[in-house]
Protein backbone atom coordinates (compact mmCIF):
# COMPACT_ATOMS: atom_id res chain seq x y z
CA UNK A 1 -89.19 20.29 -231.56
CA UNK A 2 -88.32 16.47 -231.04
CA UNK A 3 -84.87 17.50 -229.36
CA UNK A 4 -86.64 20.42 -227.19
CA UNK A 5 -88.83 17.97 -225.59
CA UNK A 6 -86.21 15.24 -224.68
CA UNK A 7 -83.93 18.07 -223.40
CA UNK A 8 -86.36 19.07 -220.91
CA UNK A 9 -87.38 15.63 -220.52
CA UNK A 10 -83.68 14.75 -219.58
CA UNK A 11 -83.55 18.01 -217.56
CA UNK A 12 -86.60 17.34 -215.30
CA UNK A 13 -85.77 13.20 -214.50
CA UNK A 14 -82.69 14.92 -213.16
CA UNK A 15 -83.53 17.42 -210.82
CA UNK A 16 -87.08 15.80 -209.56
CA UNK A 17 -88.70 12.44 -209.04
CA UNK A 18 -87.47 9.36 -209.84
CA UNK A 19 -87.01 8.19 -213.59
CA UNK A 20 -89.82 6.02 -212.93
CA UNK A 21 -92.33 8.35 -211.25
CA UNK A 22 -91.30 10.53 -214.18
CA UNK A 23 -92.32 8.51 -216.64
CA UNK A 24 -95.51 7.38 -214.97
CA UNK A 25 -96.82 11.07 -214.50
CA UNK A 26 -95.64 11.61 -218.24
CA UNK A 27 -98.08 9.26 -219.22
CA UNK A 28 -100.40 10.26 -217.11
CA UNK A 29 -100.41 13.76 -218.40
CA UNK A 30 -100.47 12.24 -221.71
CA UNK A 31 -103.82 10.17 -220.85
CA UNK A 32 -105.61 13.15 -219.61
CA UNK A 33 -104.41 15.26 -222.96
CA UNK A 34 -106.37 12.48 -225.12
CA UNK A 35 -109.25 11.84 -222.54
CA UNK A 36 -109.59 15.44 -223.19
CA UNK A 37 -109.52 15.55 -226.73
CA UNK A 38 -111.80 12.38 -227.00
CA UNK A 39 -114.47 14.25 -224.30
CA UNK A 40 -114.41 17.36 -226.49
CA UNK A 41 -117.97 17.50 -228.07
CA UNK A 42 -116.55 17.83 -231.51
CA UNK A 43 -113.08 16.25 -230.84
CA UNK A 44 -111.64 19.56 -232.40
CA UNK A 45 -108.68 19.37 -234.53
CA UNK A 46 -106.55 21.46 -232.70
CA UNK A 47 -106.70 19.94 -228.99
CA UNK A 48 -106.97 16.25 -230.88
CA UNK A 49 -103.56 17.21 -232.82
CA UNK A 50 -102.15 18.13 -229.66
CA UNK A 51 -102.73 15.40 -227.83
CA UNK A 52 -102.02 13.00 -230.29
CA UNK A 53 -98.40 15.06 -230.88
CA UNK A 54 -97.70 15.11 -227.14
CA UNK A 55 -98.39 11.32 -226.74
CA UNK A 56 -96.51 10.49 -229.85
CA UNK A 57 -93.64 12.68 -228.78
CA UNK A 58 -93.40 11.22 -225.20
CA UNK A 59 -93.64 7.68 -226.81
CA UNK A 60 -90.37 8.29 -228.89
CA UNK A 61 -88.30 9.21 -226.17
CA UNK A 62 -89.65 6.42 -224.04
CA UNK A 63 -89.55 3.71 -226.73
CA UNK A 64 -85.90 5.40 -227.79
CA UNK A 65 -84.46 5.08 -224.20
CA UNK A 66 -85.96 1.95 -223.41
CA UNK A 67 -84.58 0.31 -226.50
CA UNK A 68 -80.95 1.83 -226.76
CA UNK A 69 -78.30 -1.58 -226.51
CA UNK A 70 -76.84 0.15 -222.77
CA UNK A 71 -80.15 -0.27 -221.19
CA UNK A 72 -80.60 -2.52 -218.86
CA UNK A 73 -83.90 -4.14 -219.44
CA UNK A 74 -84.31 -7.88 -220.51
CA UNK A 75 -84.50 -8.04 -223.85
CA UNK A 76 -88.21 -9.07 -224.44
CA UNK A 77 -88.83 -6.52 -222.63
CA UNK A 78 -87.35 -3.64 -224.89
CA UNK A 79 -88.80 -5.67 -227.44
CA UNK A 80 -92.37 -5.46 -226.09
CA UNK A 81 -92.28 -1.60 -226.06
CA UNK A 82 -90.69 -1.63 -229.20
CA UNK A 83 -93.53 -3.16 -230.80
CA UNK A 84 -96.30 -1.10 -228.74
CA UNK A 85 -94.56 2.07 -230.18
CA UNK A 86 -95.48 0.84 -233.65
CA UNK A 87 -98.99 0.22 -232.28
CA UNK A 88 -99.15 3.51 -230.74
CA UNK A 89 -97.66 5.33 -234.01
CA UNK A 90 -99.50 3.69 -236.41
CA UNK A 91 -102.87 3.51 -234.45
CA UNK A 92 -102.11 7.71 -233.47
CA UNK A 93 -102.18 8.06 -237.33
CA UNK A 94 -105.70 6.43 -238.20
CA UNK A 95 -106.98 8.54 -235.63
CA UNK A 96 -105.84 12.01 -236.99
CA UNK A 97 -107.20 9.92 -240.71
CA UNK A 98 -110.67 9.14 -239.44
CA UNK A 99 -110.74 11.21 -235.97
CA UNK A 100 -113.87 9.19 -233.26
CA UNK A 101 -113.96 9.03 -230.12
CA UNK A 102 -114.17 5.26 -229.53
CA UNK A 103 -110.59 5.35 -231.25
CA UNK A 104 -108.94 7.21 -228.32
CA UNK A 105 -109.96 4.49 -225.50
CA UNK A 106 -107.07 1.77 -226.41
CA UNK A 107 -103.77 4.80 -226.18
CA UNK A 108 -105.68 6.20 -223.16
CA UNK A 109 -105.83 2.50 -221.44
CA UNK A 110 -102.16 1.85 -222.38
CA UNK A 111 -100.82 4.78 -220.91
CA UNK A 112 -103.18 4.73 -217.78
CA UNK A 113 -102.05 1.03 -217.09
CA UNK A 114 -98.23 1.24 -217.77
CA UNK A 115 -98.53 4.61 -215.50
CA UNK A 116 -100.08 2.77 -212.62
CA UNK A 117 -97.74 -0.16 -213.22
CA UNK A 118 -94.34 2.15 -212.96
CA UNK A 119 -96.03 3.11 -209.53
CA UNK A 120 -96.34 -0.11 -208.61
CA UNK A 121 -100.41 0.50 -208.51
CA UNK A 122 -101.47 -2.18 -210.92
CA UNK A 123 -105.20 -3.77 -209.75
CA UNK A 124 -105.29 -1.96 -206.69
């Protein structure tokens, strides 16, 4: 499933907007999945797993690009995303443990403010 979604990933930075913009309405789309899940009256398994999956999935390309030796980004930078991977993993996982709503807010924030910062948005 991993390899499906980078395909198309790979596939749609191509033909469309720029890698940037990609990425930025990626997370976007992944924000909205968990503000979703975390509005859901119950927070339901099955929307919560998806959401979680999605985000999880889109932050292992991400974190795999961004962090492969050819890119170009300075290297606190990869380093940075590196580590908030782990913190998205690991926090993704005590979620699904213990699922509450106050739980969602920090991966909903991260990918909201990385989104607006791709687009060049940030405090505006």
């Amino acid at each position: 499933m991993y390899n499906q979604g980078a395909q198309a990933y790979l596939r749609t930075q191509q033909t469309t907007a720029s890698p940037r913009e990609l990425e930025a309405s990626l997370l976007t789309k992944a924000a909205a999945k968990l503000q979703s899940a975390r509005d859901d009256a119950g927070m339901a398994r099955l929307p919560l797993d998806e959401a979680i999956g999605y985000n999880r999935r889109l932050w292992t390309i991400l974190s795999t690009s961004a962090t492969r030796p050819e890119n170009p980004l300075p290297r606190d930078v990869k380093d940075n995303i590196a580590q908030l991977a782990v913190f998205i993993f690991t926090h993704s996982m005590n979620i699904l443990a213990d699922p509450r709503p106050e739980k969602m807010a920090s991966l909903i924030a991260i990918n909201a403010h990385i989104a607006a910062g791709l687009r060049g948005s940030m405090g505006e």
